[in-house]
C-alpha atoms as a PDB file:
ATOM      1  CA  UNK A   1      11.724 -34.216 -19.831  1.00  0.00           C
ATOM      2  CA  UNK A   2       8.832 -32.081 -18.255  1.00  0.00           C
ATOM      3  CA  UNK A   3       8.803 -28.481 -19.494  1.00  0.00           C
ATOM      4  CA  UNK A   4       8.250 -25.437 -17.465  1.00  0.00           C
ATOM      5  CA  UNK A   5       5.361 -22.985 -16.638  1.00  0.00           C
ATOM      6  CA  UNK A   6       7.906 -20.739 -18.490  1.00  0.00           C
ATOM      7  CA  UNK A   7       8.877 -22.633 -21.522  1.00  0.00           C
ATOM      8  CA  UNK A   8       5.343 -23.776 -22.194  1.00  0.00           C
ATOM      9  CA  UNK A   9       4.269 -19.952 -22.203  1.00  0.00           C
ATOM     10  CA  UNK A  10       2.210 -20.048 -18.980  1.00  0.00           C
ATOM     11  CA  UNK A  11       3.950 -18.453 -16.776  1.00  0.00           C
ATOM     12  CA  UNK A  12       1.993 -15.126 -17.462  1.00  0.00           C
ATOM     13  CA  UNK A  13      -1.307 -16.962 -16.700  1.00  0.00           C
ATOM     14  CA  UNK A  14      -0.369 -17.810 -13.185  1.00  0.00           C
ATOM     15  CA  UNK A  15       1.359 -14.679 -12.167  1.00  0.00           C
ATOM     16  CA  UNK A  16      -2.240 -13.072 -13.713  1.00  0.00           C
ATOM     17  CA  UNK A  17      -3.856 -16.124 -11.743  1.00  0.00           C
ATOM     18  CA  UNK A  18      -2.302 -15.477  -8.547  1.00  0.00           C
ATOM     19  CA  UNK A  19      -2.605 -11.921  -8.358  1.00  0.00           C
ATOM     20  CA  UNK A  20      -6.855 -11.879  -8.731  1.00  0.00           C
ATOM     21  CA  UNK A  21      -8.768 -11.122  -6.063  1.00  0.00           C
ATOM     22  CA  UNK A  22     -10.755 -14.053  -5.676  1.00  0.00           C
ATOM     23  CA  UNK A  23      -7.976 -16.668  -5.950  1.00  0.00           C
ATOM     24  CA  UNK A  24      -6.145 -14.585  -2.818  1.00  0.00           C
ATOM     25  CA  UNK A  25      -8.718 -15.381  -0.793  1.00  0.00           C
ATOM     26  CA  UNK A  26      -8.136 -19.131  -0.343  1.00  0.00           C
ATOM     27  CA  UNK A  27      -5.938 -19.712   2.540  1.00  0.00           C
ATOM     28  CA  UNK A  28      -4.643 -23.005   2.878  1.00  0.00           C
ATOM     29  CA  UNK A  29      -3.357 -24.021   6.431  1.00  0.00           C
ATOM     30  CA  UNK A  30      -1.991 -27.262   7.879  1.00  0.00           C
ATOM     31  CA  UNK A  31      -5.636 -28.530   9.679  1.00  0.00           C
ATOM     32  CA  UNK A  32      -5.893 -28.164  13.502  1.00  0.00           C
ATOM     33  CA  UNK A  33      -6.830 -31.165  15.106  1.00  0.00           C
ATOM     34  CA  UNK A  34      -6.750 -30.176  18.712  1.00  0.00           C
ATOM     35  CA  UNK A  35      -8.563 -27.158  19.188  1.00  0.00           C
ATOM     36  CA  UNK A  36      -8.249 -26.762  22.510  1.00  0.00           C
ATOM     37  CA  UNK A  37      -4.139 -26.939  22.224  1.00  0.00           C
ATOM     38  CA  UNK A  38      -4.740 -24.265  19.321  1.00  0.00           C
ATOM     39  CA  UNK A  39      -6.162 -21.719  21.324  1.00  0.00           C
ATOM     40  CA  UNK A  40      -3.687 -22.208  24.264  1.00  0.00           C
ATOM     41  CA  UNK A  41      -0.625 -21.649  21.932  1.00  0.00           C
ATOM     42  CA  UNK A  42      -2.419 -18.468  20.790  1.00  0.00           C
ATOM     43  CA  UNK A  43      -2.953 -17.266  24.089  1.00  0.00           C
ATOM     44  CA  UNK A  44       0.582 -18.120  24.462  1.00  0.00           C
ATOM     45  CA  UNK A  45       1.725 -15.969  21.942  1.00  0.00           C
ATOM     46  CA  UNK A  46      -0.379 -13.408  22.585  1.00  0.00           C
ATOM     47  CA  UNK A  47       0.591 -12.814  25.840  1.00  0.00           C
ATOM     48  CA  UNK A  48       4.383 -13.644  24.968  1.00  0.00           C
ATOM     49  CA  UNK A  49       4.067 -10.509  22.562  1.00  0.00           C
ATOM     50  CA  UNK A  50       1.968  -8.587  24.273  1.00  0.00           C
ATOM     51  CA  UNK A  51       4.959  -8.739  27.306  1.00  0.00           C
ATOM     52  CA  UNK A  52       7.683  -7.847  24.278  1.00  0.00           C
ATOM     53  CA  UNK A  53       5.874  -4.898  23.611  1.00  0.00           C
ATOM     54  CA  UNK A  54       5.351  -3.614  27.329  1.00  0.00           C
ATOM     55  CA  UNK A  55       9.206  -4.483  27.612  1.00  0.00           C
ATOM     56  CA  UNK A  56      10.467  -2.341  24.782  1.00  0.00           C
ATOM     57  CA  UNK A  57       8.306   0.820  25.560  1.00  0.00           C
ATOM     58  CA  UNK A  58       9.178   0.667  29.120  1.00  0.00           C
ATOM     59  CA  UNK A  59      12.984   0.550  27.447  1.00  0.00           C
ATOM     60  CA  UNK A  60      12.262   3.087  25.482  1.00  0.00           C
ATOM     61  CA  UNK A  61      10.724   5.415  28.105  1.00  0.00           C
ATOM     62  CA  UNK A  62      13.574   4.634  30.823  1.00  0.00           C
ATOM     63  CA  UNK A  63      16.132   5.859  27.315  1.00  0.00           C
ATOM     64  CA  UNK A  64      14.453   8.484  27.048  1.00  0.00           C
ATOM     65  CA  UNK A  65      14.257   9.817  30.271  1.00  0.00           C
ATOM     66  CA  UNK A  66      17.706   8.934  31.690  1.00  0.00           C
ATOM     67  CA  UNK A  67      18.765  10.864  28.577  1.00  0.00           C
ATOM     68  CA  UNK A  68      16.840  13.905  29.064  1.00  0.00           C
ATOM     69  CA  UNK A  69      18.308  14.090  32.852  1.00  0.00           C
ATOM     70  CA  UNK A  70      21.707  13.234  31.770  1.00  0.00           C
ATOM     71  CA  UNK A  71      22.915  16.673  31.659  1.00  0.00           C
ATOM     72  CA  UNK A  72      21.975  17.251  35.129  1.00  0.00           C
END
């Protein structure tokens, strides 16, 4: 039976290990093999959140405004 990080006393050494600097700095990804289908997808999003945002401030705006005239 395989012991734990925990039982075998390491589990301090890779909480210490993944909280340096240097070791947070490697990302690891899944590998993009079509580059061109990458960027489109980003673009994509982008605009897909970029159209969210426009659509909640003018939400918010329109709230705000049809409440400040609501007493009229």
């Amino acid at each position: 039976m395989k012991k734990s990080n925990h039982e075998r006393g390491l589990a301090k050494h890779c909480f210490a290990r993944a909280q340096d600097e240097s070791y947070a700095r490697i990302r690891e990804h899944t590998p993009i093999y079509d580059v061109d289908a990458h960027l489109r997808q980003q673009r994509k999003n982008k605009r897909r959140k970029a159209l969210l945002d426009s659509t909640a401030l003018f939400c918010s705006v329109l709230f705000a405004f049809s409440f400040f005239f609501m007493g009229e």
